[in-house]
N, C-alpha and C. Protein backbone atom coordinates (compact mmCIF):
# COMPACT_ATOMS: atom_id res chain seq x y z
N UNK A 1 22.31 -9.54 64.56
CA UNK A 1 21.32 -9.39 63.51
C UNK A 1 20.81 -7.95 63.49
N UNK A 2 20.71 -7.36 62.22
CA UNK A 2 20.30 -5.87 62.23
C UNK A 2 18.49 -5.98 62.12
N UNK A 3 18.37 -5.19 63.11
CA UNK A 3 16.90 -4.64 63.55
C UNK A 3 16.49 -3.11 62.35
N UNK A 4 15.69 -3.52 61.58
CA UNK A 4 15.30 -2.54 60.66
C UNK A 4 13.68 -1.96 60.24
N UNK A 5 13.73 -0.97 60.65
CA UNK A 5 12.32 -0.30 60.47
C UNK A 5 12.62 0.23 59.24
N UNK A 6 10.48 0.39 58.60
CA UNK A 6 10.74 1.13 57.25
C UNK A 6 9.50 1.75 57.40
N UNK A 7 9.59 3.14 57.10
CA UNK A 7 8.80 3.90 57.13
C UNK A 7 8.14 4.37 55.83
N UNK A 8 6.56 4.19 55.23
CA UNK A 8 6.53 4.48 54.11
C UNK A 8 5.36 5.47 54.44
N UNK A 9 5.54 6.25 53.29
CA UNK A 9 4.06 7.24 53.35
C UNK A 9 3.26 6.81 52.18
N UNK A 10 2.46 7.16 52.23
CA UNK A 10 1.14 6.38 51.35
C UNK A 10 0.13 7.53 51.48
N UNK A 11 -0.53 7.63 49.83
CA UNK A 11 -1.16 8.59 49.26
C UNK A 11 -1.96 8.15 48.36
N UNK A 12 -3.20 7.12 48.04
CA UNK A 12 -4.07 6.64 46.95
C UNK A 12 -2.64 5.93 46.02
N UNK A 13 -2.26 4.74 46.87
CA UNK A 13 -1.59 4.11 45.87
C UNK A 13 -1.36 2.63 45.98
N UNK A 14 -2.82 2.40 45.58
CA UNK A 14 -3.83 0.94 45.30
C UNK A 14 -2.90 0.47 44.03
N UNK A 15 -2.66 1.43 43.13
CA UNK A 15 -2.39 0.76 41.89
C UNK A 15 -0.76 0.11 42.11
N UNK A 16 0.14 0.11 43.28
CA UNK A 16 1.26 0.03 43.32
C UNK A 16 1.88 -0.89 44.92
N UNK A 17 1.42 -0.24 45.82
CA UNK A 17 1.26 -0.70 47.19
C UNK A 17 1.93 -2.53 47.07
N UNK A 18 0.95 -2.85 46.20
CA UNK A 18 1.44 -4.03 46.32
C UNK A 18 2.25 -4.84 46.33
N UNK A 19 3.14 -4.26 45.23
CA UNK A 19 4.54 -4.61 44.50
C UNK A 19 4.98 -4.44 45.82
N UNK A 20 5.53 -3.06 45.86
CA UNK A 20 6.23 -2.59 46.91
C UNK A 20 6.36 -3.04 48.38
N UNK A 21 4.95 -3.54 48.93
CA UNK A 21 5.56 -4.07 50.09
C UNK A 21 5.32 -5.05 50.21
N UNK A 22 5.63 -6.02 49.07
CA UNK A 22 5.84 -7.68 49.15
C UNK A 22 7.26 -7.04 48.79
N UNK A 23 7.95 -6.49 48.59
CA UNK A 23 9.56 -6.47 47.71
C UNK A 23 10.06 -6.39 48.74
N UNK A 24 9.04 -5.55 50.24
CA UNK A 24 9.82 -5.13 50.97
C UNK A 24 9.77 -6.15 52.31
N UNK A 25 8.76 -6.85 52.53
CA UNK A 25 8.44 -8.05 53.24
C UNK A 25 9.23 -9.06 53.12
N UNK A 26 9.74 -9.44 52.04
CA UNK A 26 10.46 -10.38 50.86
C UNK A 26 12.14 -10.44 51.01
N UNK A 27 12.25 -9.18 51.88
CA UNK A 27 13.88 -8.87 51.85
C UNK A 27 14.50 -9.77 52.51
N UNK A 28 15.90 -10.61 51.89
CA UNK A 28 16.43 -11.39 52.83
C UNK A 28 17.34 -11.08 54.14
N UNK A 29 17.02 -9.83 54.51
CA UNK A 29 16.89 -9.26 56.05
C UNK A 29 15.72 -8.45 56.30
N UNK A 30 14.86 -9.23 56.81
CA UNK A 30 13.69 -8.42 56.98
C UNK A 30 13.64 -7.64 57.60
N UNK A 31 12.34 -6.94 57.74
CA UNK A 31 12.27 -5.50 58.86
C UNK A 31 11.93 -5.92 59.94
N UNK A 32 11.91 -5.41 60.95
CA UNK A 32 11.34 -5.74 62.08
C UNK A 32 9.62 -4.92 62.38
N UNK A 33 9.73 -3.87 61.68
CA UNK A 33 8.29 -3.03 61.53
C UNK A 33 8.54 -2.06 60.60
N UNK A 34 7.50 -2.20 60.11
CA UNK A 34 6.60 -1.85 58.53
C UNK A 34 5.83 -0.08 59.72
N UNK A 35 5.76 0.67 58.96
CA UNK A 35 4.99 1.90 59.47
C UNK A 35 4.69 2.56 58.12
N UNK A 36 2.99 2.54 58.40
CA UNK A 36 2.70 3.14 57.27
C UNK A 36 1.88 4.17 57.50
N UNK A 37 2.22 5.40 56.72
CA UNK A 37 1.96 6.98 57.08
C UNK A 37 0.83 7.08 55.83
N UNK A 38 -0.61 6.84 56.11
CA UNK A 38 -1.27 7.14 55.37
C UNK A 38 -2.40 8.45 55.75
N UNK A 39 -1.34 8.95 54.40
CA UNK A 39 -2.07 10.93 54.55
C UNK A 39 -3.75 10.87 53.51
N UNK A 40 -4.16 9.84 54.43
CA UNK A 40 -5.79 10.28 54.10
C UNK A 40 -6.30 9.51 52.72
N UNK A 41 -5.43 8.34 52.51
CA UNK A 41 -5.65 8.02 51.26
C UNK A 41 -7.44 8.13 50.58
N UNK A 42 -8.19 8.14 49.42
CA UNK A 42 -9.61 7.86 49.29
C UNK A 42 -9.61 6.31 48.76
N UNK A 43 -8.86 5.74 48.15
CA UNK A 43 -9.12 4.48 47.68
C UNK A 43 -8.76 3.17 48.63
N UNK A 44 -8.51 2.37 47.80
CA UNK A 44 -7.87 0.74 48.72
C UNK A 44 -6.68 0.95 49.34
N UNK A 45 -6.28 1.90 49.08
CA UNK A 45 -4.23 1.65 49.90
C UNK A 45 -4.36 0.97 50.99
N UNK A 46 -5.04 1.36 52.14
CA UNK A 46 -4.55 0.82 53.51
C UNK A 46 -5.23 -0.45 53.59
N UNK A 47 -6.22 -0.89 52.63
CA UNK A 47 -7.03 -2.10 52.69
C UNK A 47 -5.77 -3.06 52.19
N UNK A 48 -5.16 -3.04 51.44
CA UNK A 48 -4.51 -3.50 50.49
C UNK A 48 -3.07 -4.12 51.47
N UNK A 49 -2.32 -2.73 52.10
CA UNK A 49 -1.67 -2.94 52.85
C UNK A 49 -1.84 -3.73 54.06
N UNK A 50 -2.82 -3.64 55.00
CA UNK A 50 -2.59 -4.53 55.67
C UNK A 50 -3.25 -6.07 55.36
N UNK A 51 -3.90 -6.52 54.13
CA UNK A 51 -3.91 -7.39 53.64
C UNK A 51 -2.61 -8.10 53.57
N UNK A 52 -1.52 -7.36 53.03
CA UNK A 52 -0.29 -7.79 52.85
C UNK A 52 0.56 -8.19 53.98
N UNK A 53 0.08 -7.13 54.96
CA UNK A 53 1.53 -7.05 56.23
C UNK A 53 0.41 -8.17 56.90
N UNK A 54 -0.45 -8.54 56.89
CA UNK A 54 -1.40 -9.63 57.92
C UNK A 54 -0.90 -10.44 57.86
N UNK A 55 -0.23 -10.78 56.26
CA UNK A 55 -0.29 -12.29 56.13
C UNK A 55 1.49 -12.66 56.46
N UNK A 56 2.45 -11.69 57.55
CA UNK A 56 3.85 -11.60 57.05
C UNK A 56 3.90 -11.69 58.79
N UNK A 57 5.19 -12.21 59.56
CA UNK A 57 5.52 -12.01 60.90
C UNK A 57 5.98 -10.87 61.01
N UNK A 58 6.16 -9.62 59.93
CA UNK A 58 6.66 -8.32 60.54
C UNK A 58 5.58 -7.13 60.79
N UNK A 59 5.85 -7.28 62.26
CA UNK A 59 5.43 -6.03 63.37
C UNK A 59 5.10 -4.56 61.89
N UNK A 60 3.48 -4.67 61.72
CA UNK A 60 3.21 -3.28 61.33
C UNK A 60 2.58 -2.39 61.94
N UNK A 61 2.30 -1.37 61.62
CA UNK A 61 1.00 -0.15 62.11
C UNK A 61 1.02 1.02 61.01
N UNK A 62 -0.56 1.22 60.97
CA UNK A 62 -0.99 2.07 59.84
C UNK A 62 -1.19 3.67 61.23
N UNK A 63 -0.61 4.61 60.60
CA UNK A 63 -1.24 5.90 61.22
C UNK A 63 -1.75 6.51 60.04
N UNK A 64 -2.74 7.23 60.65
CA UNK A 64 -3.20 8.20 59.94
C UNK A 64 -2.97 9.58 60.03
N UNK A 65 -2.55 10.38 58.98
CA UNK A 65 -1.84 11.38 59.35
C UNK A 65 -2.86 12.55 58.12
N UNK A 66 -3.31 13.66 59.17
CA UNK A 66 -3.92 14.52 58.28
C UNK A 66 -3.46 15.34 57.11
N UNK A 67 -4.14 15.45 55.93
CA UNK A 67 -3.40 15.82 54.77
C UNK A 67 -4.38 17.40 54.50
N UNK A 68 -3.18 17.99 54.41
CA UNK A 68 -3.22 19.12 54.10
C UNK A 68 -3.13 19.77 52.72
N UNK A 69 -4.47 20.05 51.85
CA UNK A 69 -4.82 20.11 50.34
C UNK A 69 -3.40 21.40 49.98
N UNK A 70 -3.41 22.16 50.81
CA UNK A 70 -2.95 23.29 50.26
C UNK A 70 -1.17 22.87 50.39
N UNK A 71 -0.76 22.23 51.05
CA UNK A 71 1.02 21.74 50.50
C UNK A 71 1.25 20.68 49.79
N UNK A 72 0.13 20.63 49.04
CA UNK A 72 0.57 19.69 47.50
C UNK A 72 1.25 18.32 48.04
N UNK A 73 2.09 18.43 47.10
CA UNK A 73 2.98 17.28 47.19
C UNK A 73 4.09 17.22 48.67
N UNK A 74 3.92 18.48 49.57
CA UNK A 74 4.61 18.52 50.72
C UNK A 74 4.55 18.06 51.78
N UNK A 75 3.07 17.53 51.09
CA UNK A 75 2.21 16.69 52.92
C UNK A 75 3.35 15.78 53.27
N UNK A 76 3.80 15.19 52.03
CA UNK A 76 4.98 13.57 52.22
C UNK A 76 6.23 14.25 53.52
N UNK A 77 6.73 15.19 53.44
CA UNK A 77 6.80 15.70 54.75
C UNK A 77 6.35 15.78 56.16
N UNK A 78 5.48 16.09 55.92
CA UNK A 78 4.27 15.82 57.50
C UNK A 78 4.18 14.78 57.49
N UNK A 79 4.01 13.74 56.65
CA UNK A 79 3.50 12.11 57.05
C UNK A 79 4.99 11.94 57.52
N UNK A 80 6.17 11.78 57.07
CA UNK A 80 7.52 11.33 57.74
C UNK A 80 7.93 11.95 58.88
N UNK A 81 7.51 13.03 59.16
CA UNK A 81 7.86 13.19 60.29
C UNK A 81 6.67 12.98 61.49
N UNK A 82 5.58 12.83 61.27
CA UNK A 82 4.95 12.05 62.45
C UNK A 82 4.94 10.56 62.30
N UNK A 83 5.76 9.89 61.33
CA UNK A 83 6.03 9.05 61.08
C UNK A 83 7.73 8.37 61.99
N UNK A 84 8.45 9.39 61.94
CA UNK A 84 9.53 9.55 63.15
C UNK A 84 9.68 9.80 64.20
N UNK A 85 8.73 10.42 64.53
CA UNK A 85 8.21 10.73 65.58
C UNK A 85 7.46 9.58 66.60
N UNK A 86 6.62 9.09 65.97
CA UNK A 86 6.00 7.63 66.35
C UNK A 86 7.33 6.77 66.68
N UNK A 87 7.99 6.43 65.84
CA UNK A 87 9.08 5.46 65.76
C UNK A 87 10.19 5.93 66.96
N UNK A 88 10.25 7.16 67.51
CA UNK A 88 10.80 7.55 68.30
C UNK A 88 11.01 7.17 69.77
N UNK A 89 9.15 7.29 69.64
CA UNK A 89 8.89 7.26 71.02
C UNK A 89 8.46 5.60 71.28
N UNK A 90 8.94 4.88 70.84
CA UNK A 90 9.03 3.26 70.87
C UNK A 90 10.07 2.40 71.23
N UNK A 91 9.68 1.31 72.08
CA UNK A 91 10.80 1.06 73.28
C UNK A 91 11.57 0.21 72.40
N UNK A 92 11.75 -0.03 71.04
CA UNK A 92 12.34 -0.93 70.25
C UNK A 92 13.84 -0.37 69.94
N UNK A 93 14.42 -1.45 69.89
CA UNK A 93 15.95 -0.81 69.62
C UNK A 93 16.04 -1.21 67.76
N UNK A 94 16.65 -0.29 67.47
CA UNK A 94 17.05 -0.37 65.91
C UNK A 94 17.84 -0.50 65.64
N UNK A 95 18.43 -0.60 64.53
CA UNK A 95 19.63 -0.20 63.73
C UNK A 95 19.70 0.28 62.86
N UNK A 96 18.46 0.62 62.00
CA UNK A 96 18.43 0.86 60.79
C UNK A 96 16.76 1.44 60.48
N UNK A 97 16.76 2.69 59.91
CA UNK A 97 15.70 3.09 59.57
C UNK A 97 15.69 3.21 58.21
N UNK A 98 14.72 2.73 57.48
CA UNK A 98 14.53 2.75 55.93
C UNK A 98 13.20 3.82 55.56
N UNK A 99 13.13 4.98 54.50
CA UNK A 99 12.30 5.69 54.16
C UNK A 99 12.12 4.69 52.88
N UNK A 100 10.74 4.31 52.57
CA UNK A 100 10.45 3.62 51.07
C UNK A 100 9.44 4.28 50.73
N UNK A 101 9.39 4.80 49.26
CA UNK A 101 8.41 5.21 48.92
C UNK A 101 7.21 4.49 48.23
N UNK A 102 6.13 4.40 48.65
CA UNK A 102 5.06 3.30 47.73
C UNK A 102 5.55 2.96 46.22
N UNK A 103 5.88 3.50 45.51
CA UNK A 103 6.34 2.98 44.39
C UNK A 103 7.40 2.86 43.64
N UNK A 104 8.13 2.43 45.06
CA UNK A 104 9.40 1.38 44.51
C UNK A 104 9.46 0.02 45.03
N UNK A 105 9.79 -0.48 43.84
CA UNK A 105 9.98 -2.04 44.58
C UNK A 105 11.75 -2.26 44.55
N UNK A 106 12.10 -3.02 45.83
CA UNK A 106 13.68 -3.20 46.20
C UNK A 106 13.35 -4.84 45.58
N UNK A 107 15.24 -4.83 44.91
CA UNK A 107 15.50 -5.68 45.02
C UNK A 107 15.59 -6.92 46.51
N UNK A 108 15.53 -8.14 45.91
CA UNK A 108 15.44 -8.86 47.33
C UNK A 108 16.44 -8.99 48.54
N UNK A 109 17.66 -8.33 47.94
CA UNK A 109 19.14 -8.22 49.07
C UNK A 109 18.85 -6.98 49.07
N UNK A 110 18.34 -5.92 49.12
CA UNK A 110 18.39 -4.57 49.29
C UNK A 110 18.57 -3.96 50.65
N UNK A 111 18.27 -4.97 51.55
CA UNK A 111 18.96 -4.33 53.06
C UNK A 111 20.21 -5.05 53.53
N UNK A 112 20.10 -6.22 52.97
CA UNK A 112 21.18 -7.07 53.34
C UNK A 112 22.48 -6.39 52.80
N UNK A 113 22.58 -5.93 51.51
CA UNK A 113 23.69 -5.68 51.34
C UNK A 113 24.13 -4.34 51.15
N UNK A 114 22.75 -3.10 51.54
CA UNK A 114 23.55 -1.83 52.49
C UNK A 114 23.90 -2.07 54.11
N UNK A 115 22.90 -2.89 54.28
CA UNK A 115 23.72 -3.09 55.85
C UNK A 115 25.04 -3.52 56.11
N UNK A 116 25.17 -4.45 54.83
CA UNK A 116 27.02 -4.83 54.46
C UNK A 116 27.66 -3.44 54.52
N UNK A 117 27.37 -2.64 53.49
CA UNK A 117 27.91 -1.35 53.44
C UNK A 117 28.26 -0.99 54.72
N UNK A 118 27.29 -0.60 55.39
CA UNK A 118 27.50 0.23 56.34
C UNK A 118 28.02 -0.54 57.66
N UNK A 119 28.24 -1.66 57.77
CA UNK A 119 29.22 -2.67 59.01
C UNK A 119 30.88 -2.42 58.26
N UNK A 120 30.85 -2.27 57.30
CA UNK A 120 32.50 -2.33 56.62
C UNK A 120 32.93 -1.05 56.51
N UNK A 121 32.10 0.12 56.72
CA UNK A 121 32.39 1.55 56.81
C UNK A 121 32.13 2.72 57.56
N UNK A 122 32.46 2.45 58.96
CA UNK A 122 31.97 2.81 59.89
C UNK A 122 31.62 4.64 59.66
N UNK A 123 32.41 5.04 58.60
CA UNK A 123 31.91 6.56 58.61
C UNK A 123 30.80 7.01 57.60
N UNK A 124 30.11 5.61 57.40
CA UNK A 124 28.84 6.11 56.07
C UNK A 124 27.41 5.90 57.44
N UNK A 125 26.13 6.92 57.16
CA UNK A 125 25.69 7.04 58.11
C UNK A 125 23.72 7.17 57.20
N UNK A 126 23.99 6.88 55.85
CA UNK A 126 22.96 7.92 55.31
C UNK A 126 23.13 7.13 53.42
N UNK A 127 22.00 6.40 53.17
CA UNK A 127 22.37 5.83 51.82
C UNK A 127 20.80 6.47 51.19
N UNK A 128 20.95 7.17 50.05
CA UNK A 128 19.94 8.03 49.57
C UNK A 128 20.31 8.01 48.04
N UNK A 129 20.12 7.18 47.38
CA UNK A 129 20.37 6.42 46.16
C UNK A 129 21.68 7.01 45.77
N UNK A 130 22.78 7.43 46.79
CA UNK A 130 24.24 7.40 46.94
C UNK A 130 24.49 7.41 48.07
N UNK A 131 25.72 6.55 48.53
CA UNK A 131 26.24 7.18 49.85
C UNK A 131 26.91 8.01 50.48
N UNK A 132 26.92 8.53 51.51
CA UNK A 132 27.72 10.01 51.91
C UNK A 132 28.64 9.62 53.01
N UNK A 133 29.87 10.10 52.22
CA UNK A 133 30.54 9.67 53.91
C UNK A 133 30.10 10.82 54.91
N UNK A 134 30.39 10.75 55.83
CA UNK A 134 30.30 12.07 57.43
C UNK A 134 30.58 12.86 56.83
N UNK A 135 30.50 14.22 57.16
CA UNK A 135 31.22 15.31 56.96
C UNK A 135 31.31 16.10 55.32
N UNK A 136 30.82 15.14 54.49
CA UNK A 136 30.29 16.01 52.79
C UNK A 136 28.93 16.53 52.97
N UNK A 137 28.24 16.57 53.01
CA UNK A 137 27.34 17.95 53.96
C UNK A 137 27.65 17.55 55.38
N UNK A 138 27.73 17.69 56.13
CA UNK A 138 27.45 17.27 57.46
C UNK A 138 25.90 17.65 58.20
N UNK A 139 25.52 16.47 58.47
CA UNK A 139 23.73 16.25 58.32
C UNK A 139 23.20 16.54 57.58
N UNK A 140 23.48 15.94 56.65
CA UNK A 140 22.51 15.74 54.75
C UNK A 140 21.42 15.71 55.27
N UNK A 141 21.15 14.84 55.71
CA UNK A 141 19.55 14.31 56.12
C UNK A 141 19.00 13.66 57.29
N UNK A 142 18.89 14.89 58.36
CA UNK A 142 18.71 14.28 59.61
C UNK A 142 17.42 13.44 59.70
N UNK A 143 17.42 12.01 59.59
CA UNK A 143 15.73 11.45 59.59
C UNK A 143 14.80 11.76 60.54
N UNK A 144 15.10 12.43 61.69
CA UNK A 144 13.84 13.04 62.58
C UNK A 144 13.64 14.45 62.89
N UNK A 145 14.24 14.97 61.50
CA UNK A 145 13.79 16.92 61.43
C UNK A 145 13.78 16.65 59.82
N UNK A 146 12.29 16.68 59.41
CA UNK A 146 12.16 16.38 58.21
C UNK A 146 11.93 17.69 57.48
N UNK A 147 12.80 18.05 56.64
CA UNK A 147 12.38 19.72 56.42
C UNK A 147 12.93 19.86 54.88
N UNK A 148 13.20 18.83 54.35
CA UNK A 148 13.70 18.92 52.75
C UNK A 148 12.54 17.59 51.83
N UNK A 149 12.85 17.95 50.78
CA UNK A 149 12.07 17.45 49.91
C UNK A 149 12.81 16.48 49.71
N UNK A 150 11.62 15.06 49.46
CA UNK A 150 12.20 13.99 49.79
C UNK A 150 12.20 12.78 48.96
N UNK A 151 11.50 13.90 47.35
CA UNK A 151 11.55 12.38 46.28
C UNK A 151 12.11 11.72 46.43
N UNK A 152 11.64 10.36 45.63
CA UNK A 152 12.70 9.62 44.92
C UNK A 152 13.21 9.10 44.99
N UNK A 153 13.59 8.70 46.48
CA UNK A 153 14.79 7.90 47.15
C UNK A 153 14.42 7.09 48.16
N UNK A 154 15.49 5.90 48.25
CA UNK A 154 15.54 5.13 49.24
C UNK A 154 16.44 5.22 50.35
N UNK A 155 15.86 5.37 51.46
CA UNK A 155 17.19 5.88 52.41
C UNK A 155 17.38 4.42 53.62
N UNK A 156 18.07 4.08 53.77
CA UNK A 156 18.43 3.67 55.17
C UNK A 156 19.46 4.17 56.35
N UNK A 157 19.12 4.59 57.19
CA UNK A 157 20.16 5.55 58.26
C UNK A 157 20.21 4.94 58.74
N UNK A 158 21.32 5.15 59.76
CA UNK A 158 22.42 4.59 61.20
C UNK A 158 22.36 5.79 61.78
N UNK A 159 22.03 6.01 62.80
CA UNK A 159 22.94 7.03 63.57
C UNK A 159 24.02 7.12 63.99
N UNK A 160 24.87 7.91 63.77
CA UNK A 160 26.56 7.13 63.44
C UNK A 160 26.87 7.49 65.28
N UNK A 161 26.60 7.86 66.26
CA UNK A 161 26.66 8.10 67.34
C UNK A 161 25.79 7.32 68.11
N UNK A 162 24.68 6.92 68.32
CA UNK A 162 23.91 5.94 69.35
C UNK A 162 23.79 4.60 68.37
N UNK A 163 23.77 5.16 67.07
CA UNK A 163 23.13 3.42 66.19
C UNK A 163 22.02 3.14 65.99
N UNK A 164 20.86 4.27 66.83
CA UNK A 164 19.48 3.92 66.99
C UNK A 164 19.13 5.84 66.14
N UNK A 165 17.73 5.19 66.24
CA UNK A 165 17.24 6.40 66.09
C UNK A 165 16.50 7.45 66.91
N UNK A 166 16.86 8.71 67.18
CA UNK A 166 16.62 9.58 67.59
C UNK A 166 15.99 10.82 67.52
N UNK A 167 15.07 11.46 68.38
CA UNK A 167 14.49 12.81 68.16
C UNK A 167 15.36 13.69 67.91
N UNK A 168 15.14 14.48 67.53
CA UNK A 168 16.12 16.15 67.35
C UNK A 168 15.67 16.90 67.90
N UNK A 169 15.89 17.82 68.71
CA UNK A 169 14.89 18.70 69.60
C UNK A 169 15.42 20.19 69.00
């Protein structure tokens, strides 16, 4: 059975939160832990959220991660990577790390059937609303050196070498 974390960052998004992580609670392979990177929200977000994850058997935790006015829209950076960072240093074994952004909602097979993907293709490592085999960039997107901009997308990684996820030093 695949063990799957999802890491979301969260930013005043009461009006959406909701959808999103019932879509993601809801999946017919669930996560094993929910991590939610909230950069300082002012409204309901984190009220909202763990309203949701309370009422679900998957393992969450809210951090709070300081937001910095002056990198705009870049903080979503800083929240994922002390967001990987956390997830790092945790004695849980994975298989699968998912980045979701508060306002998307997944369909209800949405892990089930990239995790298909990626058991039938041992050289895909990285699904970011396409998949990459190895070696077309080689490290598109290392998930624990967060240093690119990260709209828009849904990612789930493998580490195509341990399977788990790892620091980058």
């Amino acid at each position: 059975m695949n063990r799957i974390a999802v890491l979301m960052p969260v930013f005043n998004e009461e009006q959406v939160i909701n959808r999103s992580l019932t879509s993601v609670v809801n999946q017919s392979v669930r996560p094993d832990i929910v991590l939610i990177g909230d950069n300082e929200s002012a409204d309901a977000t984190v009220a909202l959220a763990r309203g949701i994850l309370e009422k679900t058997r998957v393992d969450y935790e809210v951090i709070r991660v300081k937001r910095y006015p002056e990198l705009g829209n870049l903080n979503i950076n800083n929240v994922l990577y002390y967001l990987t960072r956390h997830l790092s240093k945790s004695p849980r074994s994975l298989d699968y790390v998912a980045v979701i952004e508060a306002d998307v909602v997944l369909e209800r097979r949405y892990f089930e059937k990239l995790t298909k993907v990626f058991e039938n293709n041992g050289k895909l490592y990285i699904a970011d609303g396409v998949l990459k085999p190895l070696g077309l960039p080689r490290d598109a997107f290392p998930l624990t050196r967060i240093n690119v901009n990260l709209y828009s997308y849904n990612r789930v990684s493998n580490n195509p070498i341990t399977g788990h996820l790892e620091e980058t030093r």
